[in-house]
N, C-alpha and C. Protein backbone atom coordinates (compact mmCIF):
# COMPACT_ATOMS: atom_id res chain seq x y z
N UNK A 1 -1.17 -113.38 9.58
CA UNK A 1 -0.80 -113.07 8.22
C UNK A 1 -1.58 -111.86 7.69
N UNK A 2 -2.71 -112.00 7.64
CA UNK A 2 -3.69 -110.68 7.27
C UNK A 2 -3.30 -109.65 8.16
N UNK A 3 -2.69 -109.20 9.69
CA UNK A 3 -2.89 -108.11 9.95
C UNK A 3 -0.97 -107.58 9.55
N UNK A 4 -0.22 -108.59 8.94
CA UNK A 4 1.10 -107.88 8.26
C UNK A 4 0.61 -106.97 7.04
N UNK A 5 -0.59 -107.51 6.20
CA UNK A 5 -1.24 -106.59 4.87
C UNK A 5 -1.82 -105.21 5.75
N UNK A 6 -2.53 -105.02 6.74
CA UNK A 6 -3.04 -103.71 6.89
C UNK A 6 -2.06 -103.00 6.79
N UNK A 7 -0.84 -102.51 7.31
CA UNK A 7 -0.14 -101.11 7.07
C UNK A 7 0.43 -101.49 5.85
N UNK A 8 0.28 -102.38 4.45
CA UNK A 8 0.53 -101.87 3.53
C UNK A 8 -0.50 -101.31 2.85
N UNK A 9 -1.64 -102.23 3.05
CA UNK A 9 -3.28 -101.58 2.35
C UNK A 9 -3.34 -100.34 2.86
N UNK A 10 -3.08 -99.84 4.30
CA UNK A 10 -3.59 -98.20 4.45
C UNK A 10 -2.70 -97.24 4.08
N UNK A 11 -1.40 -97.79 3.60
CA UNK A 11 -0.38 -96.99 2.78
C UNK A 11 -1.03 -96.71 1.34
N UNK A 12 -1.69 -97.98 0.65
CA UNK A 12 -1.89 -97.80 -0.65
C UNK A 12 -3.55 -96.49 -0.58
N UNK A 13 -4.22 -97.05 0.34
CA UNK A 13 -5.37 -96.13 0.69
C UNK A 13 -4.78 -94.34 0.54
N UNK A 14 -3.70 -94.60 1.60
CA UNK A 14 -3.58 -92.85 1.82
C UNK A 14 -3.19 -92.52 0.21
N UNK A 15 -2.13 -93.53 -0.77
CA UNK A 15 -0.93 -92.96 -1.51
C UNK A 15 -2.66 -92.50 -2.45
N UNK A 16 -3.63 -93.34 -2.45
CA UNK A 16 -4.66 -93.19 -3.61
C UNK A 16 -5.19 -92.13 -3.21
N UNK A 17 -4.91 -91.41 -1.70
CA UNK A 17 -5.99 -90.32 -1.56
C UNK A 17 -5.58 -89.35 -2.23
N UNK A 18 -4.22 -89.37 -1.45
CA UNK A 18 -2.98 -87.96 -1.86
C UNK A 18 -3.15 -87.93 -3.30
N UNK A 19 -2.82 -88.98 -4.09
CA UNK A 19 -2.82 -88.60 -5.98
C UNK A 19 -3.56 -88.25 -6.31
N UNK A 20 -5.05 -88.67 -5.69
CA UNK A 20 -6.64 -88.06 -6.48
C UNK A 20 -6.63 -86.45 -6.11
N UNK A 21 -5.95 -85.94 -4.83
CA UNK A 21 -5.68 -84.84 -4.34
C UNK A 21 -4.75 -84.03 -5.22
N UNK A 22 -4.04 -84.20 -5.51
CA UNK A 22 -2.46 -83.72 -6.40
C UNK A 22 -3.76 -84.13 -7.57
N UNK A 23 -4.07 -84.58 -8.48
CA UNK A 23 -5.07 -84.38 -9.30
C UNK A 23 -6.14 -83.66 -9.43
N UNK A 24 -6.86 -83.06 -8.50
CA UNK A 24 -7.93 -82.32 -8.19
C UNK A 24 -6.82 -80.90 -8.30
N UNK A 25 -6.18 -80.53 -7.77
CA UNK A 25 -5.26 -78.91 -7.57
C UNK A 25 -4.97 -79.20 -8.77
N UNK A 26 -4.14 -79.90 -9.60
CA UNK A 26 -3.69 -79.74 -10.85
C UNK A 26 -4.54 -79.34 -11.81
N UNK A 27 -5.84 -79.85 -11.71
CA UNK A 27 -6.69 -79.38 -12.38
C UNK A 27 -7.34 -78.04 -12.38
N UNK A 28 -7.74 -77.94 -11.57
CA UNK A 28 -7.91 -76.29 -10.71
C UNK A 28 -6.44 -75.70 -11.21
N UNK A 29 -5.32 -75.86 -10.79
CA UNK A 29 -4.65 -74.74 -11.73
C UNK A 29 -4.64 -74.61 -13.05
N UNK A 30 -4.80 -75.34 -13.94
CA UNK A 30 -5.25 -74.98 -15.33
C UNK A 30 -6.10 -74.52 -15.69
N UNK A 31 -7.51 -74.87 -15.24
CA UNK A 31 -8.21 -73.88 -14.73
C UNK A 31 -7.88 -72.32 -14.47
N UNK A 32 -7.14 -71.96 -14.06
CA UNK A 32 -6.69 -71.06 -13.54
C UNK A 32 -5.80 -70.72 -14.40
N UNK A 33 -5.19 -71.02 -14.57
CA UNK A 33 -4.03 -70.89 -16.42
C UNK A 33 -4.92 -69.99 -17.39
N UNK A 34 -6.03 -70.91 -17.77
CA UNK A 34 -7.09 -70.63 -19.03
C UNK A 34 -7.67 -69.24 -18.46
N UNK A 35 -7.67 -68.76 -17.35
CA UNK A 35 -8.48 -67.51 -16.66
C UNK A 35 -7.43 -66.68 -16.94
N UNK A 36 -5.86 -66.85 -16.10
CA UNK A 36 -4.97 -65.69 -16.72
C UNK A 36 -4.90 -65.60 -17.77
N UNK A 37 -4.76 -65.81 -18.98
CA UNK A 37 -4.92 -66.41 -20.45
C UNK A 37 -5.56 -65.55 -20.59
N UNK A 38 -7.12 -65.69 -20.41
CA UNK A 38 -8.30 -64.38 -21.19
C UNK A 38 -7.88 -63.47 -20.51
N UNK A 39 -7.70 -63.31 -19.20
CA UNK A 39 -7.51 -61.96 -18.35
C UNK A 39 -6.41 -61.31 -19.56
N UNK A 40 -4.93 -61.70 -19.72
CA UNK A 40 -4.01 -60.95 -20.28
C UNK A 40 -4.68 -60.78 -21.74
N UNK A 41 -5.13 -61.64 -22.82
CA UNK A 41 -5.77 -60.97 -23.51
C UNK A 41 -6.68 -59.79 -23.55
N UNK A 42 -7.24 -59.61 -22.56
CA UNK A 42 -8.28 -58.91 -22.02
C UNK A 42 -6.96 -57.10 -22.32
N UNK A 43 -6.56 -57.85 -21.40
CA UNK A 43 -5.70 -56.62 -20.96
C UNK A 43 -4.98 -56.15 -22.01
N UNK A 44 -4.50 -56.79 -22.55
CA UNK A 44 -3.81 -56.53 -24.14
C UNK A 44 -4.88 -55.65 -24.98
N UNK A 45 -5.95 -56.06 -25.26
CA UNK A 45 -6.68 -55.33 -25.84
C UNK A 45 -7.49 -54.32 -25.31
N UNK A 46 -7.08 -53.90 -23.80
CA UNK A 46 -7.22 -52.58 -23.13
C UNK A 46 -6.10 -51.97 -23.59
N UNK A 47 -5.25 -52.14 -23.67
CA UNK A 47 -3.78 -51.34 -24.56
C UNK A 47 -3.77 -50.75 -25.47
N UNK A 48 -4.60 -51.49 -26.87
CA UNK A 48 -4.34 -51.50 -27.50
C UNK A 48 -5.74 -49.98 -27.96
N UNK A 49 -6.70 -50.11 -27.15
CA UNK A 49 -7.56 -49.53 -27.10
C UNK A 49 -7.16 -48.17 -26.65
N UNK A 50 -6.38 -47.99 -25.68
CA UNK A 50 -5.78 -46.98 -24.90
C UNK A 50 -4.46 -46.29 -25.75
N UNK A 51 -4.35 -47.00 -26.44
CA UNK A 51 -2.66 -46.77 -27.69
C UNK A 51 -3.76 -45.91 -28.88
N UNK A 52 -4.83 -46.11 -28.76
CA UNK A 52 -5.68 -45.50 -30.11
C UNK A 52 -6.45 -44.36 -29.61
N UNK A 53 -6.73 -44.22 -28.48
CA UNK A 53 -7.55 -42.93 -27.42
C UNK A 53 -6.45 -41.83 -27.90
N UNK A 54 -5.19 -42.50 -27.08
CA UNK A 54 -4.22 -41.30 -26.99
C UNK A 54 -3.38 -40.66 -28.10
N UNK A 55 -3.76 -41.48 -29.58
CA UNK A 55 -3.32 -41.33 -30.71
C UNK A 55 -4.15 -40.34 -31.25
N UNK A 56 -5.61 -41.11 -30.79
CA UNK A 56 -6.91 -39.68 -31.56
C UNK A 56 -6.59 -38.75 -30.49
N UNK A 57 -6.48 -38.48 -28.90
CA UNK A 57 -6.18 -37.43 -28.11
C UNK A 57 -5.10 -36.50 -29.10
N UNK A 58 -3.91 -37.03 -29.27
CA UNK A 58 -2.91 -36.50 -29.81
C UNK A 58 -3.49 -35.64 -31.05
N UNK A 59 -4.15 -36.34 -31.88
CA UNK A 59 -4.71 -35.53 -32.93
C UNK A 59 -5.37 -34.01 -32.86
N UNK A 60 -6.31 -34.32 -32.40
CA UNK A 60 -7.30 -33.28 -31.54
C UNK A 60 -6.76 -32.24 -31.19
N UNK A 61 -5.41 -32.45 -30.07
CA UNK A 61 -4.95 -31.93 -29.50
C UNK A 61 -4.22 -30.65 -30.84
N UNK A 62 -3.37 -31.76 -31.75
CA UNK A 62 -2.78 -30.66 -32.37
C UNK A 62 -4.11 -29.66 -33.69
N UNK A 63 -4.75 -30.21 -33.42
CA UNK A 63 -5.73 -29.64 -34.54
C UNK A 63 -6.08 -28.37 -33.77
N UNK A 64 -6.47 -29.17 -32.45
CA UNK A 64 -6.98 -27.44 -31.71
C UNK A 64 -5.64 -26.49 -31.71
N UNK A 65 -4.44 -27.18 -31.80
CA UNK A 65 -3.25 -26.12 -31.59
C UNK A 65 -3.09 -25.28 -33.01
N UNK A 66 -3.62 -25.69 -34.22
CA UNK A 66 -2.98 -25.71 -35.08
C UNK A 66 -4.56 -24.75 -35.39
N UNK A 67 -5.60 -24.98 -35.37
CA UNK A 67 -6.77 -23.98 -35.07
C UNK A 67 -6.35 -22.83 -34.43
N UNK A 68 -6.00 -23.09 -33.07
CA UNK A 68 -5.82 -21.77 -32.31
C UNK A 68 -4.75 -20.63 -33.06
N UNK A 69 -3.79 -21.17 -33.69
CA UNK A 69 -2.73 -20.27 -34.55
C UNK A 69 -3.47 -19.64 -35.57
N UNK A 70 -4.01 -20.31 -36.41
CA UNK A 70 -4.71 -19.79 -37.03
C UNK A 70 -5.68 -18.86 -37.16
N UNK A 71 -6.61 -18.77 -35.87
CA UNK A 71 -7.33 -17.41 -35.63
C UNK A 71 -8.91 -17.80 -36.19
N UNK A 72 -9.49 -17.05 -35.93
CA UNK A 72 -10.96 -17.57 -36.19
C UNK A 72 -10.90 -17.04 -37.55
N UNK A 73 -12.13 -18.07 -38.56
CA UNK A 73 -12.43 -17.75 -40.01
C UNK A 73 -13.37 -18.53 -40.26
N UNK A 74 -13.76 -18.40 -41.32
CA UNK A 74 -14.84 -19.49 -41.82
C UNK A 74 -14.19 -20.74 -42.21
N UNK A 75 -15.23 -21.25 -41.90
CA UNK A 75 -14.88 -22.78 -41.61
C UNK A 75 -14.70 -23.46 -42.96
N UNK A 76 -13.18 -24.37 -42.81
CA UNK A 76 -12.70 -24.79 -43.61
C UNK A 76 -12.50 -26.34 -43.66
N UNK A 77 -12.29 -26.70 -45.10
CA UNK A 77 -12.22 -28.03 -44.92
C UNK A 77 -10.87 -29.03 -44.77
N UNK A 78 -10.55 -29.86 -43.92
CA UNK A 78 -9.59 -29.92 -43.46
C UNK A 78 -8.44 -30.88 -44.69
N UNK A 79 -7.23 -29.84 -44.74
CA UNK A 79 -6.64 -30.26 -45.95
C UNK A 79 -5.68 -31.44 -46.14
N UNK A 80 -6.10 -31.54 -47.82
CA UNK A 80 -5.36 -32.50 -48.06
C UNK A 80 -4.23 -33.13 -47.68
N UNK A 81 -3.04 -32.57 -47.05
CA UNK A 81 -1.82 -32.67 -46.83
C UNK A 81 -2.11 -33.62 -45.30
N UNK A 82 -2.49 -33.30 -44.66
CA UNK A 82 -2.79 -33.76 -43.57
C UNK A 82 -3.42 -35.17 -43.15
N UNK A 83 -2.75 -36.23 -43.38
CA UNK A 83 -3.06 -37.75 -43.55
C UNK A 83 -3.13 -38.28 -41.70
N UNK A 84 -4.29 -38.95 -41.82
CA UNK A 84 -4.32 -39.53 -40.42
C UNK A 84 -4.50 -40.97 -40.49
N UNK A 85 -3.47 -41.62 -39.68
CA UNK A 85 -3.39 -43.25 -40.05
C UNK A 85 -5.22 -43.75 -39.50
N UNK A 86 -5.44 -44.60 -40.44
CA UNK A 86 -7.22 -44.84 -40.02
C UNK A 86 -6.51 -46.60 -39.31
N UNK A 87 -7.35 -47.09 -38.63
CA UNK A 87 -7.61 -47.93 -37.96
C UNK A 87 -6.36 -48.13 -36.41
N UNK A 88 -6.69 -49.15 -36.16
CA UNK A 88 -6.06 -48.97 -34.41
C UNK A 88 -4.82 -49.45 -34.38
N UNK A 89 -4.73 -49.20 -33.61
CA UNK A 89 -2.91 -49.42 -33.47
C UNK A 89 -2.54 -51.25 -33.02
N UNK A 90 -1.62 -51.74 -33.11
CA UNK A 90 -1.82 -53.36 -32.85
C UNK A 90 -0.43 -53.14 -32.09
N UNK A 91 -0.46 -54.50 -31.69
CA UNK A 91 0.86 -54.88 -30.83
C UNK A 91 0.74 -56.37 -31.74
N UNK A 92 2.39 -56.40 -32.51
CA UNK A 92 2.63 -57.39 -33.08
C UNK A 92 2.60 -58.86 -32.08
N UNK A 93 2.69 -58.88 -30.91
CA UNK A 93 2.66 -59.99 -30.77
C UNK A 93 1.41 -60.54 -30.41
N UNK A 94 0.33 -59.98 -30.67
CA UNK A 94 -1.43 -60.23 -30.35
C UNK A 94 -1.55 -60.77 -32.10
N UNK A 95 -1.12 -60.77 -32.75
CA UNK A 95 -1.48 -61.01 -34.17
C UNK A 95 -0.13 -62.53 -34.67
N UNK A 96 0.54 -62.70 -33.84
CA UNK A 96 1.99 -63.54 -34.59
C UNK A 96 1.45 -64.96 -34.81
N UNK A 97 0.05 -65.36 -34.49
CA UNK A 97 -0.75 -66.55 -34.33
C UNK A 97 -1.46 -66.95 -35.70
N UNK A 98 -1.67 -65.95 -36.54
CA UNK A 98 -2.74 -65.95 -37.47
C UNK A 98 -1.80 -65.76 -38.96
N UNK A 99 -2.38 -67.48 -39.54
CA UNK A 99 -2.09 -67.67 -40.56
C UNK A 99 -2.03 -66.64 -41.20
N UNK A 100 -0.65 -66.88 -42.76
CA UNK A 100 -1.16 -65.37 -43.83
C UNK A 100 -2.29 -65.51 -44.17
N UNK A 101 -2.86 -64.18 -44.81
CA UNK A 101 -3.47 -63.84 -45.55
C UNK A 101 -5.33 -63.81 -44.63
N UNK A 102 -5.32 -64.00 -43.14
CA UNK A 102 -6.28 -63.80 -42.55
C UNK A 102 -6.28 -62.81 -41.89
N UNK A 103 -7.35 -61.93 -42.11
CA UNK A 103 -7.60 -60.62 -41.48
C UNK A 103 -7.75 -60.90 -40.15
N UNK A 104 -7.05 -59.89 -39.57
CA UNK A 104 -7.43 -59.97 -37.82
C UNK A 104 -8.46 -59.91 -37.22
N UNK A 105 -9.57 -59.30 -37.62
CA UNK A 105 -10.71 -59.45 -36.95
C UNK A 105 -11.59 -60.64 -37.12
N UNK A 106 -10.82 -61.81 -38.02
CA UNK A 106 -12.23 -62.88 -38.06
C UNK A 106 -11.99 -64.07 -37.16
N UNK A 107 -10.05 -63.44 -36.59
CA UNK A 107 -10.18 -63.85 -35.15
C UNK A 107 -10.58 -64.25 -34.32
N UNK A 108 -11.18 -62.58 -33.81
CA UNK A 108 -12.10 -62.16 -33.05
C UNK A 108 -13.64 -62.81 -33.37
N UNK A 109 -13.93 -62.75 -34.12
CA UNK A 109 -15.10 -63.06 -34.08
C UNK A 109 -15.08 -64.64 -34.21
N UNK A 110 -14.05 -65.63 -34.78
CA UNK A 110 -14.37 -67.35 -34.37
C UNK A 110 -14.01 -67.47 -32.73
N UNK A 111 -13.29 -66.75 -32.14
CA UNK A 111 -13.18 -67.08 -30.68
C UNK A 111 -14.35 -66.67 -30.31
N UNK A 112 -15.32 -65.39 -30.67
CA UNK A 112 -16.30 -65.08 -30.05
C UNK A 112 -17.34 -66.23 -30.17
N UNK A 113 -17.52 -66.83 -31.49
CA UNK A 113 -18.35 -67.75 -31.84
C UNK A 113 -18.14 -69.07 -30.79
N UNK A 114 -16.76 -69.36 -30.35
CA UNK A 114 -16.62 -70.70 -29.83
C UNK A 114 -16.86 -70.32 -28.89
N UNK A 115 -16.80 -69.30 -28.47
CA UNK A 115 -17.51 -68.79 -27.01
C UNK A 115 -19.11 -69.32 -26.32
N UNK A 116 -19.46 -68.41 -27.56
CA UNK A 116 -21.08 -68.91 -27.68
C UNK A 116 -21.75 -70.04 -27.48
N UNK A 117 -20.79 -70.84 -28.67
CA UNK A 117 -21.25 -72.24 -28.43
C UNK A 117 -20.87 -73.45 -27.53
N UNK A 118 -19.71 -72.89 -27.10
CA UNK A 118 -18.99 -73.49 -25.60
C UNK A 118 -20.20 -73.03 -24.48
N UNK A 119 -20.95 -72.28 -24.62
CA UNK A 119 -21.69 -71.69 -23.50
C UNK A 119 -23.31 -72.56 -23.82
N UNK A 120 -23.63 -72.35 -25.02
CA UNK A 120 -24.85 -73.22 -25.35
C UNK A 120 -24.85 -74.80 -25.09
């Protein structure tokens, strides 16, 4: 009678190994989820950084063009007419998360904080 139970007990043995197994990888890929996650943030805000280089490049660029036409003189102060958008450029869908009326950068700085203290 007892040796009809062994090949069901070493069935239930293996089925418990395999699930704790399929549990261990599942975990590890979320893990791994939460890593692509910061990575693409990461990367998003290399963009967004790189969308504002080539915006001030652009500037520069035409100032020296717009200098060079002009010809050498004493130095002038750069005129009124000439409006330059101040702060960085965004990609609406890095911001579609945040309640109204909260500035984007305090964001940044509670994720930085939970950072911190996730680490302490």
């Amino acid at each position: 009678m007892y040796l009809a139970l062994v090949p069901n007990l070493l069935s239930n043995v293996v089925q418990s190994l395999l699930n704790s197994e399929i549990d261990e990888v599942s975990s590890k890929i979320a893990a791994l989820e939460t890593i692509r996650n910061q990575l693409q943030q990461s990367l998003l805000r290399l963009h967004e950084e790189e969308l504002e280089l080539d915006e001030e490049l652009e500037s520069v660029m035409e100032r020296l063009a717009f200098e060079a036409r002009k010809g050498p003189s004493t130095p002038s102060k750069p005129s009124a007419g000439v409006k330059r958008r101040k702060g960085p450029a965004f990609l609406p869908s890095e911001h579609d998360d945040l309640p109204a009326g909260v500035a984007f950068m305090v964001r940044m700085h509670v994720d930085l904080w939970k950072h911190v203290l996730m680490e302490s």
